[in-house]
PDB file of N, CA and C in Angstrom:
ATOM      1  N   UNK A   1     -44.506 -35.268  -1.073  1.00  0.00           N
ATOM      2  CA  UNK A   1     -44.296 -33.913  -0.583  1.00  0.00           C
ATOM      3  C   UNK A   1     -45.037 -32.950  -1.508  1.00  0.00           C
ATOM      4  N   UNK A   2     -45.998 -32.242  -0.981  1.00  0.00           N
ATOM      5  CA  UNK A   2     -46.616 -31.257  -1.999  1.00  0.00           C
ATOM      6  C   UNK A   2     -45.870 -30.047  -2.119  1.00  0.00           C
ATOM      7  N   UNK A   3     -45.898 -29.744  -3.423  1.00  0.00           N
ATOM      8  CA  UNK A   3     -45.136 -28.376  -4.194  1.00  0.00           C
ATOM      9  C   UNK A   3     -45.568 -27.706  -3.319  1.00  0.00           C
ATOM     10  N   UNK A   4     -44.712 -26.021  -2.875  1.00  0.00           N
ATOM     11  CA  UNK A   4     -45.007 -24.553  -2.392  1.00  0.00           C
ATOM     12  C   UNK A   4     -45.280 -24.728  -1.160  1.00  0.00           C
ATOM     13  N   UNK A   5     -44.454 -26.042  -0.847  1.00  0.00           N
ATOM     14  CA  UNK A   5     -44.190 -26.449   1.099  1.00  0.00           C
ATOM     15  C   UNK A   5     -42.895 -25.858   1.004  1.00  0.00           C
ATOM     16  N   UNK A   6     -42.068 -25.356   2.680  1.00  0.00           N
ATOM     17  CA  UNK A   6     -40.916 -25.004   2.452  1.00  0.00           C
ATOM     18  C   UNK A   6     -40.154 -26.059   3.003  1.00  0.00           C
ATOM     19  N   UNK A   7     -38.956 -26.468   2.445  1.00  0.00           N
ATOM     20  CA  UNK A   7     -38.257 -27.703   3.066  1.00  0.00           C
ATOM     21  C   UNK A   7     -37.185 -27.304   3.936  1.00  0.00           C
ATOM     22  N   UNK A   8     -36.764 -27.867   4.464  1.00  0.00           N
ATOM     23  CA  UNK A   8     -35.665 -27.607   5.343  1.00  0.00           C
ATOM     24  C   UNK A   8     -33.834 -27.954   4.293  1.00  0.00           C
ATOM     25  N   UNK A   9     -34.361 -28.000   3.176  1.00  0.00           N
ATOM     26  CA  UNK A   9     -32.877 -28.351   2.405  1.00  0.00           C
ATOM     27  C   UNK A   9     -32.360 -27.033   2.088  1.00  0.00           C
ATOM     28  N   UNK A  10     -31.068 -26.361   1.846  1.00  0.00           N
ATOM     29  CA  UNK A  10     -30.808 -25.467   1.381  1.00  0.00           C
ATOM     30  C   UNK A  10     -30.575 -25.095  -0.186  1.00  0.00           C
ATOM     31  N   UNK A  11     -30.489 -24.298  -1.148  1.00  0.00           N
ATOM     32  CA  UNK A  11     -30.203 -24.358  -2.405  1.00  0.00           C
ATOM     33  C   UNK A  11     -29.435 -23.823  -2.273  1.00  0.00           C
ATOM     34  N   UNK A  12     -28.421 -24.250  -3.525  1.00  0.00           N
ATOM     35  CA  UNK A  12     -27.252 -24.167  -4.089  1.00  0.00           C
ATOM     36  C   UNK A  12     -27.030 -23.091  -5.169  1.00  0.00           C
ATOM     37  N   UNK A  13     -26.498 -22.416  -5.168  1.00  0.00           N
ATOM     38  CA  UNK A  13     -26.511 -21.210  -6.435  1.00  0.00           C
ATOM     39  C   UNK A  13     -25.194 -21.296  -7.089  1.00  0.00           C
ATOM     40  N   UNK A  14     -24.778 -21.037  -8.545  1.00  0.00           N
ATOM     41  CA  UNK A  14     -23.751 -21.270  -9.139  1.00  0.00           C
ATOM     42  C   UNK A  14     -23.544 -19.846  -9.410  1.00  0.00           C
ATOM     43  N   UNK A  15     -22.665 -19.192  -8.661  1.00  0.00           N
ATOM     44  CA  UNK A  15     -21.875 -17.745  -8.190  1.00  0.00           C
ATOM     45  C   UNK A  15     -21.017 -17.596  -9.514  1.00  0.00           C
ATOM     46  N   UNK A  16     -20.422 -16.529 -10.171  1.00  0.00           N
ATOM     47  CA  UNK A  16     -19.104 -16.900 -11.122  1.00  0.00           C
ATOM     48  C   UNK A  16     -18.642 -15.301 -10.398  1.00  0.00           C
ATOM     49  N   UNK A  17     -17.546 -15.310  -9.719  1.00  0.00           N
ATOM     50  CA  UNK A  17     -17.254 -14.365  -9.171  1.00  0.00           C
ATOM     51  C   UNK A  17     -15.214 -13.329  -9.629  1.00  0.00           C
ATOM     52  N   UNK A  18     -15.137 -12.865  -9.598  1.00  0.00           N
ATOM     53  CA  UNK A  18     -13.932 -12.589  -9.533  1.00  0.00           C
ATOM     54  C   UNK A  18     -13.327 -12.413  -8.198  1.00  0.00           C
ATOM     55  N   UNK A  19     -11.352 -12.701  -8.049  1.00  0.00           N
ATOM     56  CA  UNK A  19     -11.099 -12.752  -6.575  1.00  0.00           C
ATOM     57  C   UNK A  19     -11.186 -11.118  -6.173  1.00  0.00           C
ATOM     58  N   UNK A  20     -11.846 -10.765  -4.992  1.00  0.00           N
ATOM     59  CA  UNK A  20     -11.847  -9.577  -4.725  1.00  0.00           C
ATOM     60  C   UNK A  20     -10.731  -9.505  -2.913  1.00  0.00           C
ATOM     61  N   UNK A  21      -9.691  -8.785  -3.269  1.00  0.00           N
ATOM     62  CA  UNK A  21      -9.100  -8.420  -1.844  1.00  0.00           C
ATOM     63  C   UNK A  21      -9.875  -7.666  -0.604  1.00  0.00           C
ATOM     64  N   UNK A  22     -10.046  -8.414   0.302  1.00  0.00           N
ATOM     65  CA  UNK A  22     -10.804  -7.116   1.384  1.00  0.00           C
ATOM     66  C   UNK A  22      -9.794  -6.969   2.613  1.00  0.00           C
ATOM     67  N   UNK A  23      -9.669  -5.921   3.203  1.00  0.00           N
ATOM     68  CA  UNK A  23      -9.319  -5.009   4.016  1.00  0.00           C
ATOM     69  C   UNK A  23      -9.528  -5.172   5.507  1.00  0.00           C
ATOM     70  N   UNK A  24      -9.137  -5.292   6.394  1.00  0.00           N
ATOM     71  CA  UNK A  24     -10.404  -5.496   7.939  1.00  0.00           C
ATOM     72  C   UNK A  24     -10.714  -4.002   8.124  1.00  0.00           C
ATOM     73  N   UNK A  25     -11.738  -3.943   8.439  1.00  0.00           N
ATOM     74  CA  UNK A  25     -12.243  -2.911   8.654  1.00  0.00           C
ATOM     75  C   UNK A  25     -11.604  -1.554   9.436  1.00  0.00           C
ATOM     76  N   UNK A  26     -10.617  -2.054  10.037  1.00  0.00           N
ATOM     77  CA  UNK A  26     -10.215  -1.175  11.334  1.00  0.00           C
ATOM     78  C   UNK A  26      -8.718  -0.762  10.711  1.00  0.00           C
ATOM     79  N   UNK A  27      -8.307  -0.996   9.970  1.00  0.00           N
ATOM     80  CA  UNK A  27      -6.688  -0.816   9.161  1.00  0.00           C
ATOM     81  C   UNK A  27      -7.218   0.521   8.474  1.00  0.00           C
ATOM     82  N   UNK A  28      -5.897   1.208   8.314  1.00  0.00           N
ATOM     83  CA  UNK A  28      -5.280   2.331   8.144  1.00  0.00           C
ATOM     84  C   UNK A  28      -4.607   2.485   6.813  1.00  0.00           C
ATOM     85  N   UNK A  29      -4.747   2.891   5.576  1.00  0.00           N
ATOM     86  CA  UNK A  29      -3.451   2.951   4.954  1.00  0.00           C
ATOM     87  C   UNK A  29      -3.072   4.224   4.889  1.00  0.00           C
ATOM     88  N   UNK A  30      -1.479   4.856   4.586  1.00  0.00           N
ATOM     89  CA  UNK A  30      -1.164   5.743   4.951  1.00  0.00           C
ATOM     90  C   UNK A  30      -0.575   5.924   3.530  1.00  0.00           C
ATOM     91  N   UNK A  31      -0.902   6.823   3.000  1.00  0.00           N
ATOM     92  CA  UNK A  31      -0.084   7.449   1.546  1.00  0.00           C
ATOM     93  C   UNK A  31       1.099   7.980   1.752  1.00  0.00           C
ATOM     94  N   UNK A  32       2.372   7.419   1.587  1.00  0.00           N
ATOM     95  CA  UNK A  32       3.512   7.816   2.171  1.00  0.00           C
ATOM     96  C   UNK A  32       4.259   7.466   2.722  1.00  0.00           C
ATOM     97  N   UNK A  33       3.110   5.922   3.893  1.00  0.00           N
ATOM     98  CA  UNK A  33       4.051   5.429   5.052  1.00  0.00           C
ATOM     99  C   UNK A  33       5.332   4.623   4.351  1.00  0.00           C
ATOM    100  N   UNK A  34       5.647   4.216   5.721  1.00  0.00           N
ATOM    101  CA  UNK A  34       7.003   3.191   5.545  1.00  0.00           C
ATOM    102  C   UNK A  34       6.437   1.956   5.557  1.00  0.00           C
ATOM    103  N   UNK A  35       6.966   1.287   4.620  1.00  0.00           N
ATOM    104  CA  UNK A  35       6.123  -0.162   4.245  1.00  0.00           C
ATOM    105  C   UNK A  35       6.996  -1.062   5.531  1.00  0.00           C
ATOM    106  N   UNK A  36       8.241  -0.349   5.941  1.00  0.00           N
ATOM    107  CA  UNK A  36       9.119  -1.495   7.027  1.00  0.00           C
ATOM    108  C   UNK A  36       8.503  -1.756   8.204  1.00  0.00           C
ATOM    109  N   UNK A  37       7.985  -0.193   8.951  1.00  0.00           N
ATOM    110  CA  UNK A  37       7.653   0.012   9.996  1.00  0.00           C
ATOM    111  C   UNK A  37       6.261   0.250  10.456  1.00  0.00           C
ATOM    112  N   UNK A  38       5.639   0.861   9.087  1.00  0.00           N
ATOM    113  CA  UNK A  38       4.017   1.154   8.609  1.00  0.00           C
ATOM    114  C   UNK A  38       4.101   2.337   9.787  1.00  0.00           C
ATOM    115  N   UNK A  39       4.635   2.808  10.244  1.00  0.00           N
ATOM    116  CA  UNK A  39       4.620   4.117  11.450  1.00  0.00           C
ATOM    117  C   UNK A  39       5.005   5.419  11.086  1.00  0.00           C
ATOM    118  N   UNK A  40       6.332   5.311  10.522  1.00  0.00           N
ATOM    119  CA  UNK A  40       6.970   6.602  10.165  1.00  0.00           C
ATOM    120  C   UNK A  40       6.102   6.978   8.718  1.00  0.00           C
ATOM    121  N   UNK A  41       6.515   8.488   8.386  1.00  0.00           N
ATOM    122  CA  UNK A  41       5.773   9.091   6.676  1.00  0.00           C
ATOM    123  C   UNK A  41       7.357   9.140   6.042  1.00  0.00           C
ATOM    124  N   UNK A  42       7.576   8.594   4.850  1.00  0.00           N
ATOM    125  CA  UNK A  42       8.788   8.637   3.855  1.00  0.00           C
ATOM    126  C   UNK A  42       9.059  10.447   3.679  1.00  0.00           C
ATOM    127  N   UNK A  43      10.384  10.760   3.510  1.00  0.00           N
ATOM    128  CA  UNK A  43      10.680  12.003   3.528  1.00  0.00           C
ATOM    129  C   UNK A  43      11.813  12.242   2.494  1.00  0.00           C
ATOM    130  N   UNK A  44      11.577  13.064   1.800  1.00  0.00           N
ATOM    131  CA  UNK A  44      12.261  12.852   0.478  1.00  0.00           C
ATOM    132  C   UNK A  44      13.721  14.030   0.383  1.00  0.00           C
ATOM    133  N   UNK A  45      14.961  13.174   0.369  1.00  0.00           N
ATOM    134  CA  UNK A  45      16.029  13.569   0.577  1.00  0.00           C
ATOM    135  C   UNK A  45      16.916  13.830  -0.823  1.00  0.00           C
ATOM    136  N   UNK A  46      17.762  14.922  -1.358  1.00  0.00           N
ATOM    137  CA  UNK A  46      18.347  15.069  -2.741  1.00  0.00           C
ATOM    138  C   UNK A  46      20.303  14.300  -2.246  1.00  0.00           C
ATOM    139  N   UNK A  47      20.543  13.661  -3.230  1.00  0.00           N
ATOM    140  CA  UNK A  47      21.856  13.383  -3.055  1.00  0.00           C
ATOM    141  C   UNK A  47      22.219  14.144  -3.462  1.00  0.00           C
ATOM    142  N   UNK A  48      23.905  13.679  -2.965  1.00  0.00           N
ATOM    143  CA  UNK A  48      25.165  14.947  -3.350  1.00  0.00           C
ATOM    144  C   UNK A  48      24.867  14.738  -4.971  1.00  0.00           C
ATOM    145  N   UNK A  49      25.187  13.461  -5.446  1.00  0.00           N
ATOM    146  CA  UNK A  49      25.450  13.540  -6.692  1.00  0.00           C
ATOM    147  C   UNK A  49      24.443  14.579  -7.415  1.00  0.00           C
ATOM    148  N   UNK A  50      22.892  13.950  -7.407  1.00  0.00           N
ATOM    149  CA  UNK A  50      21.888  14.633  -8.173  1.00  0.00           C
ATOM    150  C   UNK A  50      21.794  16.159  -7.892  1.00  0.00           C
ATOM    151  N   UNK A  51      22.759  16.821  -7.048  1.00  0.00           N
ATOM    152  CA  UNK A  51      22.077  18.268  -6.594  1.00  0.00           C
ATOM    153  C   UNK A  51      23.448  18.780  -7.602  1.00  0.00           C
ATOM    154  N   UNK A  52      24.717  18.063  -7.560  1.00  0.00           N
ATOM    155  CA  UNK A  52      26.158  18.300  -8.571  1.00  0.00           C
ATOM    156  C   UNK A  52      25.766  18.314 -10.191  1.00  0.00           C
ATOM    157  N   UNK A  53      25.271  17.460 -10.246  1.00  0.00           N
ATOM    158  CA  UNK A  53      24.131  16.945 -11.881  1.00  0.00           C
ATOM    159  C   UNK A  53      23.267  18.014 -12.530  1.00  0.00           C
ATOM    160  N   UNK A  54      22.279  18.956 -10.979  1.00  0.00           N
ATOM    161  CA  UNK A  54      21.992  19.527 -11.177  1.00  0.00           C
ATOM    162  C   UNK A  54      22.343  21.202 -11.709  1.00  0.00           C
ATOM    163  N   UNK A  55      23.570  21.001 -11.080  1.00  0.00           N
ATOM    164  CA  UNK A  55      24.439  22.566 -11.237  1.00  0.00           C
ATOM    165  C   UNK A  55      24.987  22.231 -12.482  1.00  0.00           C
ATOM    166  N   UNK A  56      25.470  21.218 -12.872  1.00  0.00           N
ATOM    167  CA  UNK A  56      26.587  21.180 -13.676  1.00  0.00           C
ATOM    168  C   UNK A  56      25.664  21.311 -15.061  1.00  0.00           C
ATOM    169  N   UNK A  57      24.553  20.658 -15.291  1.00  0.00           N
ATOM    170  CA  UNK A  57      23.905  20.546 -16.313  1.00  0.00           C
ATOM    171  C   UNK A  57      22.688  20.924 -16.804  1.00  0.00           C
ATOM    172  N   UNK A  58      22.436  22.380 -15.928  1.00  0.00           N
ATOM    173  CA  UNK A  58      21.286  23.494 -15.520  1.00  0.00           C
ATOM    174  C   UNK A  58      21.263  23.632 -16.978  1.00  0.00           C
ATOM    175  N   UNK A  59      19.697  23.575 -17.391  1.00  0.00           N
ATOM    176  CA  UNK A  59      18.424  23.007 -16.561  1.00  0.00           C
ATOM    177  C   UNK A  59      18.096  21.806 -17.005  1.00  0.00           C
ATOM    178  N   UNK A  60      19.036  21.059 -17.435  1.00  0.00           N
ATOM    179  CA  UNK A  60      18.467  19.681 -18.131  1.00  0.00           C
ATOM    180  C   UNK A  60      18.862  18.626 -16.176  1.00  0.00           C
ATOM    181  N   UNK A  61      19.610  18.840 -16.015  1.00  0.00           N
ATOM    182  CA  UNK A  61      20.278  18.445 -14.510  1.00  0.00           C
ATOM    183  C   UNK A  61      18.915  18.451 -13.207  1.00  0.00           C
ATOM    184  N   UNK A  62      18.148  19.197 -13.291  1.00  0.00           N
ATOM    185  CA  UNK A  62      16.903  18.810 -12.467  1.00  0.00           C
ATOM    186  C   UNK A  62      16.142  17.095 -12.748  1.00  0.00           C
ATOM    187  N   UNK A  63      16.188  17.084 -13.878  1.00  0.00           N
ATOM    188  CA  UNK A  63      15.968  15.916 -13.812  1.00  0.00           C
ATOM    189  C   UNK A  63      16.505  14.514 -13.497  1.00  0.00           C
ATOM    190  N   UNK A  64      18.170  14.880 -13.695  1.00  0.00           N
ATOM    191  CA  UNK A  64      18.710  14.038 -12.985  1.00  0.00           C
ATOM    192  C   UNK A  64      18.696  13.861 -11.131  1.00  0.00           C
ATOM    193  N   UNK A  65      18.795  15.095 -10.814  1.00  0.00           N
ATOM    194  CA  UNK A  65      18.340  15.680  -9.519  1.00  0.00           C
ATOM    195  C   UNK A  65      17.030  15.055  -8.830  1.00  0.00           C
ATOM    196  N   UNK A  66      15.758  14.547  -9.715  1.00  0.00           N
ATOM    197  CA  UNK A  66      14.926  14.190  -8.833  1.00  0.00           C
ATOM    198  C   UNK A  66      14.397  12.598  -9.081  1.00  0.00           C
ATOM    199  N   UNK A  67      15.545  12.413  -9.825  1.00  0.00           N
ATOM    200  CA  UNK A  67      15.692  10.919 -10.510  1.00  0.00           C
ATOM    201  C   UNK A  67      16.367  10.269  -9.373  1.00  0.00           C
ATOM    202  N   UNK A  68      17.157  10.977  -8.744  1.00  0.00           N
ATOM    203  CA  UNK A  68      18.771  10.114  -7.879  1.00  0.00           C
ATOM    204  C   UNK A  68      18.164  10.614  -6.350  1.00  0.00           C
ATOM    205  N   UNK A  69      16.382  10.929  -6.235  1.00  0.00           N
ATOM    206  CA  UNK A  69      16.426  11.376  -4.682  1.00  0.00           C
ATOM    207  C   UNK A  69      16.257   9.939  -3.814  1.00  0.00           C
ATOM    208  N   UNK A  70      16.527   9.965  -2.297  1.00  0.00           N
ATOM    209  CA  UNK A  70      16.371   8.833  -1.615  1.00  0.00           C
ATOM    210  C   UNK A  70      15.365   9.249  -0.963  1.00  0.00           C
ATOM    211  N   UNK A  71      14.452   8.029  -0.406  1.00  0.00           N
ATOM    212  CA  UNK A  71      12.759   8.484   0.367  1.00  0.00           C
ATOM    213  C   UNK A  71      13.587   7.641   1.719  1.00  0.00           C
ATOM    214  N   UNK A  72      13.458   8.377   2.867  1.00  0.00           N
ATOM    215  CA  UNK A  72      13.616   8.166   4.240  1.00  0.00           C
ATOM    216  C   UNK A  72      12.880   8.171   5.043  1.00  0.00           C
ATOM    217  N   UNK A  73      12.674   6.691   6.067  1.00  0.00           N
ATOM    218  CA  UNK A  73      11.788   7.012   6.906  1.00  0.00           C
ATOM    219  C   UNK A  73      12.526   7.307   8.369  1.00  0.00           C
ATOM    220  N   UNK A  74      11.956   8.550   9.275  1.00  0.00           N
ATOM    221  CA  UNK A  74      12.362   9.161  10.271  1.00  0.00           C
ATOM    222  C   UNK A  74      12.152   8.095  11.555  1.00  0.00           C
ATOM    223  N   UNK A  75      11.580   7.067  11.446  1.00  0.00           N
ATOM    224  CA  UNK A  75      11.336   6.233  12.848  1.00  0.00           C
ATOM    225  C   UNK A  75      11.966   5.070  12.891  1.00  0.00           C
ATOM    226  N   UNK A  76      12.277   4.426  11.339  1.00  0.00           N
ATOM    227  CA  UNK A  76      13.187   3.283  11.655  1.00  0.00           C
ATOM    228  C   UNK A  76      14.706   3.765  10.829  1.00  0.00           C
ATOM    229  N   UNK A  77      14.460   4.321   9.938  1.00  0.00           N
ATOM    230  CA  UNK A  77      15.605   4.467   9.250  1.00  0.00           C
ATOM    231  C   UNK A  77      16.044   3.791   7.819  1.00  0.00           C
ATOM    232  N   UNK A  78      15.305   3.281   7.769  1.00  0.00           N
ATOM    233  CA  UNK A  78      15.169   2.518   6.058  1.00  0.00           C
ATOM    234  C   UNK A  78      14.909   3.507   5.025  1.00  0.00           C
ATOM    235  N   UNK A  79      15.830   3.375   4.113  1.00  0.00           N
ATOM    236  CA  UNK A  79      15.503   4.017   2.970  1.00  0.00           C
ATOM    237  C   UNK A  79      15.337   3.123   1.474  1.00  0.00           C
ATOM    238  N   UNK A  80      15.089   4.073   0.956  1.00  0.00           N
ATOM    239  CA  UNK A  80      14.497   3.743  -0.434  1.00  0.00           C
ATOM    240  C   UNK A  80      14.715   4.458  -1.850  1.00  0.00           C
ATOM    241  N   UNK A  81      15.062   4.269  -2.497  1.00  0.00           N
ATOM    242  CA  UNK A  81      15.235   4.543  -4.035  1.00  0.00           C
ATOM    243  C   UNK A  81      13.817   5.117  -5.105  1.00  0.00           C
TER     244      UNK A  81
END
């Protein structure tokens, strides 16, 4: 076989890659959504306690206040901490 003919074999290349995650092209992510339903946007609700926390121990009590809020989603109803 003479050199700078092209062969029909393929070459092999030694890649060193890291794992990279990909996406399909057509997906959506939503900053906010509901990870249950992926539909509804999370909506951020104060408990009794943390808003009581908050009065009682003005102004250090805000922080307990936004420590103790629950994130709600409006389409299924799951909440979150």
């Amino acid at each position: 076989l003479p050199t700078g003919l092209p062969t029909h074999h393929p070459r092999v290349y030694s890649i060193h890659s890291r794992d990279v995650t990909r996406y399909p092209a057509n997906s959506i992510v939503v900053v906010g959504g509901c990870p249950v339903c992926r539909v509804g946007v999370l909506e951020d609700s104060f408990t009794f306690l943390g808003i009581f926390l908050a009065i009682i121990l003005f102004p250090f009590g805000f922080i307990c206040c936004f420590a103790l809020r629950k994130r709600r989603c409006p389409n299924c109803g799951a909440t979150f901490s």
